[in-house]
N, C-alpha and C. Protein backbone atom coordinates (compact mmCIF):
# COMPACT_ATOMS: atom_id res chain seq x y z
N UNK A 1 -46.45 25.99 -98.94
CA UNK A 1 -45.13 26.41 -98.50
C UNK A 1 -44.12 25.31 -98.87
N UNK A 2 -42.80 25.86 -99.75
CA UNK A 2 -42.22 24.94 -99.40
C UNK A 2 -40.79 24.44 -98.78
N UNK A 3 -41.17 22.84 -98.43
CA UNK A 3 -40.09 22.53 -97.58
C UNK A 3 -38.61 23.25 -97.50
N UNK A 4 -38.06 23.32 -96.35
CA UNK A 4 -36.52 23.86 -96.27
C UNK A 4 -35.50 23.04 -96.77
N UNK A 5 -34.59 23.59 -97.06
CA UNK A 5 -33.72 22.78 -97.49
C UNK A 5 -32.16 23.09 -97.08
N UNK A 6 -31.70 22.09 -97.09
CA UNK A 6 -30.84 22.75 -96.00
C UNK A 6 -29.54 23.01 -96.99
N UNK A 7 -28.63 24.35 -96.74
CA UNK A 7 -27.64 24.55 -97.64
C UNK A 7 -26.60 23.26 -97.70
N UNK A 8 -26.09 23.51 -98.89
CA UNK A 8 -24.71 22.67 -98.76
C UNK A 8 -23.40 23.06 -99.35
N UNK A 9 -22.12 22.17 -99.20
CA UNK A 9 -21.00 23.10 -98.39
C UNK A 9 -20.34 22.17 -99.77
N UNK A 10 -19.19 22.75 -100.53
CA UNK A 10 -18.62 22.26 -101.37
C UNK A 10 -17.39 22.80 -101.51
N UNK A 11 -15.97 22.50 -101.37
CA UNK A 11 -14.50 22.76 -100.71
C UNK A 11 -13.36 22.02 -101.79
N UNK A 12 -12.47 22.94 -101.80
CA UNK A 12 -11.52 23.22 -102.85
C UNK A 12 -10.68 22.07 -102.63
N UNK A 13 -10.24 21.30 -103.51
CA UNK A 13 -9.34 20.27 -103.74
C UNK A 13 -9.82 18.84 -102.93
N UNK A 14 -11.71 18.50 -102.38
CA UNK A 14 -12.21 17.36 -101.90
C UNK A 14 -12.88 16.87 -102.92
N UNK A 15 -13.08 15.07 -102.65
CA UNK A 15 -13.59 14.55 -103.62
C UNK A 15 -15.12 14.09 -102.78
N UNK A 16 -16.11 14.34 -103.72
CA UNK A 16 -17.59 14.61 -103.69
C UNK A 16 -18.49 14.03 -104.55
N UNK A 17 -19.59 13.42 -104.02
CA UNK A 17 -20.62 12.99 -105.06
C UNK A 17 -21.04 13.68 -106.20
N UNK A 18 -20.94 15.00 -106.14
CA UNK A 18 -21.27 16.19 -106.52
C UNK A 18 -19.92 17.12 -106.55
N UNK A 19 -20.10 17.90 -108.11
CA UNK A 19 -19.02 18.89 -107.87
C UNK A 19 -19.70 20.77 -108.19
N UNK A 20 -18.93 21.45 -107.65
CA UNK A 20 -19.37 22.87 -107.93
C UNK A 20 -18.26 23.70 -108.99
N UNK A 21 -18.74 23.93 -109.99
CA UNK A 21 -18.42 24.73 -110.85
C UNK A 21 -18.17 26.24 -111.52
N UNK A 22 -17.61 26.95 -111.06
CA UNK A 22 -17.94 28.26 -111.12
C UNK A 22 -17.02 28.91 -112.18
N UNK A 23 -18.27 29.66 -113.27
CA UNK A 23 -18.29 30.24 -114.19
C UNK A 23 -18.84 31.73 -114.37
N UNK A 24 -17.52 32.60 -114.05
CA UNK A 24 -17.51 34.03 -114.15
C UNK A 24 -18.92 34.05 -112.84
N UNK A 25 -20.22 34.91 -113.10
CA UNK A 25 -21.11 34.95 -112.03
C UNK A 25 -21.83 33.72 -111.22
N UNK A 26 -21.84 32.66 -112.25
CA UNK A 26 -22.46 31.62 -112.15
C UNK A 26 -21.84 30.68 -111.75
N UNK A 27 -22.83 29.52 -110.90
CA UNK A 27 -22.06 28.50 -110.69
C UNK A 27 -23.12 27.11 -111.27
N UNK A 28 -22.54 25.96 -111.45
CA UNK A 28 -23.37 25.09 -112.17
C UNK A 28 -22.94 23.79 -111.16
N UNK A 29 -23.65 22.81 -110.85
CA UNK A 29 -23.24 21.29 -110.02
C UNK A 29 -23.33 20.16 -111.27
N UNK A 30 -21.87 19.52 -111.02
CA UNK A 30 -21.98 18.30 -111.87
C UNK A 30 -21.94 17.35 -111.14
N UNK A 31 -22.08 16.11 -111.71
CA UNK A 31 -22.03 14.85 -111.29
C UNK A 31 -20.40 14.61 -111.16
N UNK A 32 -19.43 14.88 -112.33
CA UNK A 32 -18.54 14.61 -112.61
C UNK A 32 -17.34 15.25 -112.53
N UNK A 33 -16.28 15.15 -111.71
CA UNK A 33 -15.07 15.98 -111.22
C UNK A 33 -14.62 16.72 -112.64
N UNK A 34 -14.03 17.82 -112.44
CA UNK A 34 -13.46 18.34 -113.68
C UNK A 34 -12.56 19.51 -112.99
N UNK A 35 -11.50 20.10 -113.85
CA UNK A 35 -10.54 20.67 -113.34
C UNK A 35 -10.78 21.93 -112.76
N UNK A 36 -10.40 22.42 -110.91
CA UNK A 36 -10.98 23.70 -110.32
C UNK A 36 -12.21 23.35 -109.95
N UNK A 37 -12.82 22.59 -109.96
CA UNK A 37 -14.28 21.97 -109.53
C UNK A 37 -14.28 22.03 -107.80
N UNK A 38 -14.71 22.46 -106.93
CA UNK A 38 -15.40 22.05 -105.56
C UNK A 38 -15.89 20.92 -105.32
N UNK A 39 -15.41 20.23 -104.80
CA UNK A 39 -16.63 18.48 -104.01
C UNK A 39 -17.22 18.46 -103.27
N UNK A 40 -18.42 18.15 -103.00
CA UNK A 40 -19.28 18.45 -102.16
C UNK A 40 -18.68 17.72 -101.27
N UNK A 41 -19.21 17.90 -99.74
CA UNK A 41 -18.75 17.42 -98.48
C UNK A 41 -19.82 17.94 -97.35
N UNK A 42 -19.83 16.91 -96.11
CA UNK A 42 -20.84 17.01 -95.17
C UNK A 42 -20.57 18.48 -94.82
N UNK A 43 -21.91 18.70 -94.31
CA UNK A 43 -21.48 20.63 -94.05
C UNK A 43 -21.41 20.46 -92.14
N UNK A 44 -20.94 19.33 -91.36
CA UNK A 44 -20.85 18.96 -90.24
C UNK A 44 -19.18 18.86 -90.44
N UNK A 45 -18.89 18.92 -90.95
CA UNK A 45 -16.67 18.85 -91.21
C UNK A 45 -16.47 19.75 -90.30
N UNK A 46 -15.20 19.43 -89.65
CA UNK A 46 -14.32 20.11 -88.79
C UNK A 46 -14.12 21.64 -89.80
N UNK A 47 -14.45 22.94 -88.73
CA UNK A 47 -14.24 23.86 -89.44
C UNK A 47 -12.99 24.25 -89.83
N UNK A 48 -11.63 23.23 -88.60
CA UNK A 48 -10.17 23.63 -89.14
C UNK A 48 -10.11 22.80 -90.32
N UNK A 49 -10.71 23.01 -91.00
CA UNK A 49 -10.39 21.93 -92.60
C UNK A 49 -10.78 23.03 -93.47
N UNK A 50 -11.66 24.05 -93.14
CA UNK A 50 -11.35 25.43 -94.03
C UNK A 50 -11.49 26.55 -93.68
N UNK A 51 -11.23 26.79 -92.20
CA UNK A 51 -10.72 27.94 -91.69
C UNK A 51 -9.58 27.90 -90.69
N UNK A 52 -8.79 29.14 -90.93
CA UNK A 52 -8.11 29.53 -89.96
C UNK A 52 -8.26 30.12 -88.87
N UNK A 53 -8.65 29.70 -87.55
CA UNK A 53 -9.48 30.04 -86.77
C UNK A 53 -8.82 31.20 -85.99
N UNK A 54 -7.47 30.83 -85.93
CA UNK A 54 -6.00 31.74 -85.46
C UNK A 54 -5.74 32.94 -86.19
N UNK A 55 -5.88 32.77 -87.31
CA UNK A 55 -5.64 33.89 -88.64
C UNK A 55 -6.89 34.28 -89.07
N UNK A 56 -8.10 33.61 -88.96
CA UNK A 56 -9.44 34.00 -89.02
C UNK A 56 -9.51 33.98 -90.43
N UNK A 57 -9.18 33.22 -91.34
CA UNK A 57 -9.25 33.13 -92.59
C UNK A 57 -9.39 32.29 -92.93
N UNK A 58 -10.13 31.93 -94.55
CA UNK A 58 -10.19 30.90 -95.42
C UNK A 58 -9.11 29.99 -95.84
N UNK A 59 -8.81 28.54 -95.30
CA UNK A 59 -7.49 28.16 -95.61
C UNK A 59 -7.65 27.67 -97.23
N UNK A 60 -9.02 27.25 -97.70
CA UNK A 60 -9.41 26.83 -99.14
C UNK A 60 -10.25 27.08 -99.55
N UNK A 61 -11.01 27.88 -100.45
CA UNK A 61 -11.66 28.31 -101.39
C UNK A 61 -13.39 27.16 -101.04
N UNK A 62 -14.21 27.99 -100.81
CA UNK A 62 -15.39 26.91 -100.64
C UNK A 62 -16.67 28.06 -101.15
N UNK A 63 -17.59 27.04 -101.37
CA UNK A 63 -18.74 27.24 -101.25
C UNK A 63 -19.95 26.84 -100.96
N UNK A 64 -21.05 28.22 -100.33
CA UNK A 64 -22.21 27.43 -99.56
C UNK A 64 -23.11 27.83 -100.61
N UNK A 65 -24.04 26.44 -100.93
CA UNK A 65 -25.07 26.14 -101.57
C UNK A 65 -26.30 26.53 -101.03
N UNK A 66 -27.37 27.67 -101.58
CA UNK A 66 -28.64 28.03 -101.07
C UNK A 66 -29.56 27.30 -101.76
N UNK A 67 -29.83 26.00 -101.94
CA UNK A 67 -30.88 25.68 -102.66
C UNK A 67 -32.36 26.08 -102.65
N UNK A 68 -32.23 26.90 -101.33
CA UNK A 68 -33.86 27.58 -101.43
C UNK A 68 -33.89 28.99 -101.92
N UNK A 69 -32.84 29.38 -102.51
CA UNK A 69 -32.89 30.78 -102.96
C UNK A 69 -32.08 30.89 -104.12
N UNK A 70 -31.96 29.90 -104.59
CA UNK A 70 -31.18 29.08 -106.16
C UNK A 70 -29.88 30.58 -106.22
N UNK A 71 -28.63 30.46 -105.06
CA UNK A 71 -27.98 30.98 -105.26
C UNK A 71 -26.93 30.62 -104.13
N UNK A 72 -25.52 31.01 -104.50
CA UNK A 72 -24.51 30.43 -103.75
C UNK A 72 -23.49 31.06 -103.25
N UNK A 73 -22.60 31.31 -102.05
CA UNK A 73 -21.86 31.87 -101.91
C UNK A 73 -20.18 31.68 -101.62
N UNK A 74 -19.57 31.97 -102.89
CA UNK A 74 -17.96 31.72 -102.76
C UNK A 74 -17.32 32.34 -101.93
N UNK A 75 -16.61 32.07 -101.08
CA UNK A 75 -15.49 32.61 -100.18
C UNK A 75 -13.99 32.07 -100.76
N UNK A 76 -13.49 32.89 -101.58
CA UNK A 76 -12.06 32.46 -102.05
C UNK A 76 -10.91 32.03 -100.53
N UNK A 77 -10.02 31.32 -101.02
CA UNK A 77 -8.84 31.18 -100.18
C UNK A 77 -8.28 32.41 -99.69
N UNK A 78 -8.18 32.69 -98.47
CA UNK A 78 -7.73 33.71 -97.95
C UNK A 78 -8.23 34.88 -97.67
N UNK A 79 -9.81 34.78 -97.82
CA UNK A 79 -10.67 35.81 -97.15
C UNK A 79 -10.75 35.90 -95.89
N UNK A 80 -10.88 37.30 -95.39
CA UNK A 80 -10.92 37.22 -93.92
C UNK A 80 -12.24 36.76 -93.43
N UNK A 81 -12.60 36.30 -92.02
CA UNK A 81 -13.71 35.34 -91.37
C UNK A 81 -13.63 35.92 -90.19
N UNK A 82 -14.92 36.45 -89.94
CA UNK A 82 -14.83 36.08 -88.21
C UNK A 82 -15.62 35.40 -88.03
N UNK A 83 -15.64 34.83 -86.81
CA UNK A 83 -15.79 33.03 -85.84
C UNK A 83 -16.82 33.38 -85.04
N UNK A 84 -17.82 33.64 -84.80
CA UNK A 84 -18.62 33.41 -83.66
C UNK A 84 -19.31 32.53 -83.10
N UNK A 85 -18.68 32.22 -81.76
CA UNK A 85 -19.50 30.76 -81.42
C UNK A 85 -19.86 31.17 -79.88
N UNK A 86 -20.48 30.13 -80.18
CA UNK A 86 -21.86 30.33 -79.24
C UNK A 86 -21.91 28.97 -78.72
N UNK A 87 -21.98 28.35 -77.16
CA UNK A 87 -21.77 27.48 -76.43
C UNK A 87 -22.13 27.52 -75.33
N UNK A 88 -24.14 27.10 -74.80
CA UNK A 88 -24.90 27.09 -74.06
C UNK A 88 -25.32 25.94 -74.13
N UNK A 89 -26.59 25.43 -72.74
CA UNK A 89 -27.56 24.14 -73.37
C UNK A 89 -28.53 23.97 -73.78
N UNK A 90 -28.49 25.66 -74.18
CA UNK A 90 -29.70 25.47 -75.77
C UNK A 90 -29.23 26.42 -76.63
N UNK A 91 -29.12 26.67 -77.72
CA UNK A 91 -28.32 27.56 -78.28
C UNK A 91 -29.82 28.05 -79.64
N UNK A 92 -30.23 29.35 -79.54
CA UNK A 92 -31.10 29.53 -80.99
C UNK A 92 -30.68 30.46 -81.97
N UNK A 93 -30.14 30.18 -82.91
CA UNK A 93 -29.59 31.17 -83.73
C UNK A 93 -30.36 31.58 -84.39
N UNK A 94 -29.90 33.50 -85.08
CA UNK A 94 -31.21 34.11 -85.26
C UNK A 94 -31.22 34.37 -86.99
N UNK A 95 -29.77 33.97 -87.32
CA UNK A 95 -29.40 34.13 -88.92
C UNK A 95 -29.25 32.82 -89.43
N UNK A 96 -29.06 33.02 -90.82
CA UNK A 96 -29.12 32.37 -91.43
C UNK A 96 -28.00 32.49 -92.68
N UNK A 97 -27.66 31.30 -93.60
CA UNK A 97 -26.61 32.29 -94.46
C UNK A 97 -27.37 33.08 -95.48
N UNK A 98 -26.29 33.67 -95.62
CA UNK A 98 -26.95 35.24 -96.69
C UNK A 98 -26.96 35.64 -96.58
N UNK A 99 -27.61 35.83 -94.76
CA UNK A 99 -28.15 37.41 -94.47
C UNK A 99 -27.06 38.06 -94.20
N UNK A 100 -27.16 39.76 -94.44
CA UNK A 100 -26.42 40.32 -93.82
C UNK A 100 -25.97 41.01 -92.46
N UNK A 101 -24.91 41.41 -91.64
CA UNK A 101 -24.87 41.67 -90.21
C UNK A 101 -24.50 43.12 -90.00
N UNK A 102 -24.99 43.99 -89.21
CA UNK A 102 -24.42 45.16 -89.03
C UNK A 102 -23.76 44.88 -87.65
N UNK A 103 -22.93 45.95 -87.48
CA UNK A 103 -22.48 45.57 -86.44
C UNK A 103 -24.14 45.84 -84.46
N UNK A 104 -23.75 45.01 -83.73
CA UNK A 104 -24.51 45.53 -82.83
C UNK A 104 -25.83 44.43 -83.14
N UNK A 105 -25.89 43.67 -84.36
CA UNK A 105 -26.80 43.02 -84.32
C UNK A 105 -26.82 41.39 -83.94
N UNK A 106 -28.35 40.78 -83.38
CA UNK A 106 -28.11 40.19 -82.91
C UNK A 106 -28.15 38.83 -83.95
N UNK A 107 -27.22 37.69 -83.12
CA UNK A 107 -27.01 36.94 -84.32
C UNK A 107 -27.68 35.30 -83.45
N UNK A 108 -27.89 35.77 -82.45
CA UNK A 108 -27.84 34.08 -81.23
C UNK A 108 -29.08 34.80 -80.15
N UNK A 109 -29.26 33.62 -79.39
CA UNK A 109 -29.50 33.71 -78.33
C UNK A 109 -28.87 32.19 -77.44
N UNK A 110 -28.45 32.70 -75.97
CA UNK A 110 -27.76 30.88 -75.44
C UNK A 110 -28.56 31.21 -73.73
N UNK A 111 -29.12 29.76 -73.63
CA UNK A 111 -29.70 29.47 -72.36
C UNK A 111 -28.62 28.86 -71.83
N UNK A 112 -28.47 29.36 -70.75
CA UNK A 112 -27.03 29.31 -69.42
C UNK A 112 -27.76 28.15 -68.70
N UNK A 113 -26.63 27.68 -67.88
CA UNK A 113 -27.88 26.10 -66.89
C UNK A 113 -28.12 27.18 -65.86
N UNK A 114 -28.16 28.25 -65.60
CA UNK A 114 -29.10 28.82 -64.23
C UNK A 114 -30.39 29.16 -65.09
N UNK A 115 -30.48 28.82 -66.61
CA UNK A 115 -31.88 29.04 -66.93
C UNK A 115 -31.90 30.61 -67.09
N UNK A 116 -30.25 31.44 -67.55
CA UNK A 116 -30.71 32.60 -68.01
C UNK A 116 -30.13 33.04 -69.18
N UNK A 117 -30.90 33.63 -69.74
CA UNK A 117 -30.92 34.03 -71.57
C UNK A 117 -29.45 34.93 -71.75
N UNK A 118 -28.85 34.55 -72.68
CA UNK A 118 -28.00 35.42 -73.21
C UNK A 118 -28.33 35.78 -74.58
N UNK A 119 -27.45 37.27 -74.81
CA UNK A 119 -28.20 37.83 -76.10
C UNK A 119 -26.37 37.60 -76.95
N UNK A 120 -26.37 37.34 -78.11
CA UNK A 120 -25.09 37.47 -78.74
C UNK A 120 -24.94 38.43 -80.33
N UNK A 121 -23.97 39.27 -80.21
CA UNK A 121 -24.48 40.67 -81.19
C UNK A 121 -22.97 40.20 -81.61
N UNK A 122 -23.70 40.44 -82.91
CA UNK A 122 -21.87 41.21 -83.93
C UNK A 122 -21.10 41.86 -83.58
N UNK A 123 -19.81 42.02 -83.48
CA UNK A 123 -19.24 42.89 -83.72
C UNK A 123 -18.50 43.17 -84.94
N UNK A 124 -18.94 42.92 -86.02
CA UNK A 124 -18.39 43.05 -87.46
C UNK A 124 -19.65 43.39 -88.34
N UNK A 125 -19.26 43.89 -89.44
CA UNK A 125 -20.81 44.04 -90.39
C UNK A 125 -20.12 43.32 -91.36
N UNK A 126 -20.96 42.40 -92.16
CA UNK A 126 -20.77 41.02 -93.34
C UNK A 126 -22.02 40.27 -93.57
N UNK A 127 -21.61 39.37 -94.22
CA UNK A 127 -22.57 38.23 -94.70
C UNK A 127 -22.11 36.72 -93.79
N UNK A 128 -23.25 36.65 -93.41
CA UNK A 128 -22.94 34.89 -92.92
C UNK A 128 -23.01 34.13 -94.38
N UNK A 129 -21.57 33.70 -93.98
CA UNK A 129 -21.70 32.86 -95.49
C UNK A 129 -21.90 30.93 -94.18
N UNK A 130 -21.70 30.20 -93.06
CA UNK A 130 -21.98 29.56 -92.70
C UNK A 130 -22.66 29.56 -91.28
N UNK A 131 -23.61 28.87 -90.81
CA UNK A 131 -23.98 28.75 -89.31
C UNK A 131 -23.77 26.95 -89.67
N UNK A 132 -22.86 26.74 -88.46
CA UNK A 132 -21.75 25.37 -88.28
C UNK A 132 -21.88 24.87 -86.81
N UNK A 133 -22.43 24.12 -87.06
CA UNK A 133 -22.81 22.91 -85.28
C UNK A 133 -21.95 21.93 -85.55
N UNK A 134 -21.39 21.75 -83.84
CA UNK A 134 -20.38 20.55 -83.94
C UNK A 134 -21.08 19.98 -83.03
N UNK A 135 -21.53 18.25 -83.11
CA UNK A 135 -22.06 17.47 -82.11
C UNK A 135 -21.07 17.25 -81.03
N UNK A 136 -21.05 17.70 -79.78
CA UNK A 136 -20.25 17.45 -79.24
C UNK A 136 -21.06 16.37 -78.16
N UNK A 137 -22.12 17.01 -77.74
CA UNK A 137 -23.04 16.38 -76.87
C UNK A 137 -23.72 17.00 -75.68
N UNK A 138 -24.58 16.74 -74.90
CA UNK A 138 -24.67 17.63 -73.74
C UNK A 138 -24.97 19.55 -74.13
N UNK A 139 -24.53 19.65 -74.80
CA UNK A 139 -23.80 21.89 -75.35
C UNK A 139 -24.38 21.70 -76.78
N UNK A 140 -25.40 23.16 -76.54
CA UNK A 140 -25.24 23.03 -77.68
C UNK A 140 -24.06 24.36 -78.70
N UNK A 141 -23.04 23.62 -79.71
CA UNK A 141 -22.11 24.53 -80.45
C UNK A 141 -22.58 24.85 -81.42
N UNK A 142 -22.44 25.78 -81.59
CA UNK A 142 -22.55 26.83 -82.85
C UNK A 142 -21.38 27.61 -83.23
N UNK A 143 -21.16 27.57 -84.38
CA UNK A 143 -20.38 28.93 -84.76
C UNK A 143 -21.23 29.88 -86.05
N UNK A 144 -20.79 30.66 -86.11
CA UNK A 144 -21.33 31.49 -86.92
C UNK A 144 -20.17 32.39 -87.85
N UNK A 145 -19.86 31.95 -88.58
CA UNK A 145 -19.13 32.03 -89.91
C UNK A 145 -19.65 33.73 -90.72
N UNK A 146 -18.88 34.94 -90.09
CA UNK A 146 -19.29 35.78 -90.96
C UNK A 146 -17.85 36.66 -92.13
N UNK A 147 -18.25 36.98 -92.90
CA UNK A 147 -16.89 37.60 -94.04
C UNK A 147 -17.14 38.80 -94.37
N UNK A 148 -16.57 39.73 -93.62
CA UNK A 148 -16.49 40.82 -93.71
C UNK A 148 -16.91 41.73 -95.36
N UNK A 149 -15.65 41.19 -95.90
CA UNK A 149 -15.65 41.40 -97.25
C UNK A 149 -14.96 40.53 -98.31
N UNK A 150 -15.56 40.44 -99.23
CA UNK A 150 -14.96 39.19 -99.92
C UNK A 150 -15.33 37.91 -100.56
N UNK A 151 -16.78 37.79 -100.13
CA UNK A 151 -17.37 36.99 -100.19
C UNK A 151 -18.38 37.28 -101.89
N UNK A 152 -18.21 36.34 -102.33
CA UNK A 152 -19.08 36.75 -103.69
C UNK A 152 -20.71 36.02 -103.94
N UNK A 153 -20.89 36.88 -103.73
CA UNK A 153 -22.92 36.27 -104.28
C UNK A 153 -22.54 35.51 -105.69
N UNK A 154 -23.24 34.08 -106.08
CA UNK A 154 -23.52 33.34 -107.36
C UNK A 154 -24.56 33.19 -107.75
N UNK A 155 -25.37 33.15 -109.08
CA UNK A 155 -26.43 32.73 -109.61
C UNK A 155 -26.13 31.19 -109.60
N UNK A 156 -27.05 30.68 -109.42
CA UNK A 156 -27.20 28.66 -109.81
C UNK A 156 -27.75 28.70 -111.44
N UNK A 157 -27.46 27.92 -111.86
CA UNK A 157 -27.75 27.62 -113.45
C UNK A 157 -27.49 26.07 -113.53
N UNK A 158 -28.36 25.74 -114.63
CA UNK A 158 -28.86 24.00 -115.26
C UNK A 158 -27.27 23.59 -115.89
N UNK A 159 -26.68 22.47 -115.92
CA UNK A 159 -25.27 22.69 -116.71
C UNK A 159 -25.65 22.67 -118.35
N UNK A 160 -25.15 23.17 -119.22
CA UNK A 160 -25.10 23.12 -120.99
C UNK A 160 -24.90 22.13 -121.16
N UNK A 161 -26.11 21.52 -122.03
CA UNK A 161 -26.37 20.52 -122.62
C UNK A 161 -25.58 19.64 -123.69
């Protein structure tokens, strides 16, 4: 089996060890900034740095990296988002990105301190393009990042030699 790997998050106009490239279906990672390029960045960033949490939208063009399923997902600037968060002292989420949500389905579960289970369901059908923890401490936060429509599936590819 092998190891997980955990996605990563690459955002329009940041500078990054790594850049993301996207070409018509495809997207390619360079070492080296180049023009329209994505920079990679911790996928722990404040989510008001690329969403509108008020307007529920993409404030900048990003993308999440599936390295275990060698494929990626763009959310252009100004796609709509809904926010689901989830804020118990144990929090188990049941998605992942990629998958898709109908509405009614469940996306969480959160242990309450009386030690009782909550169930947390969609109310939107989309793709989780992020599941986003903020250390706060004590709670555990989650949000759950889903896009209705809008969101574009990428192939990963080697860059041309």
């Amino acid at each position: 089996m092998d190891p997980y790997k955990f996605p990563r998050l690459f955002v329009e106009g940041k500078e990054g060890e790594e850049y993301a490239v996207v070409e018509g279906d495809e997207v390619v990672f360079v070492k080296e900034k180049v023009p329209g390029a994505l920079g990679k960045v911790p996928y722990e960033i404040p989510l008001d740095e690329i969403v509108d949490k008020l307007k529920e939208e993409a404030k900048v063009t990003f993308l999440i990296h599936l390295p275990n399923e060698d494929k990626a997902i763009l959310v252009p600037k100004g796609s709509k988002v809904k926010l689901f968060k989830v804020s118990h002292v144990k929090v188990g989420v049941t998605v992942k990105e990629g998958d898709e949500l109908e509405e009614g389905d469940t996306y969480a579960y959160g242990l309450t301190g009386k030690g009782e289970v909550r169930r947390f369901r969609s109310i939107v059908k989309g793709k989780v393009v992020m599941v986003h923890w903020e250390p706060y401490g004590g709670r555990d936060d989650y949000h759950v990042l889903v896009v209705p429509e809008g969101a574009k599936e990428l192939r990963t590819r080697a860059p041309r030699g």
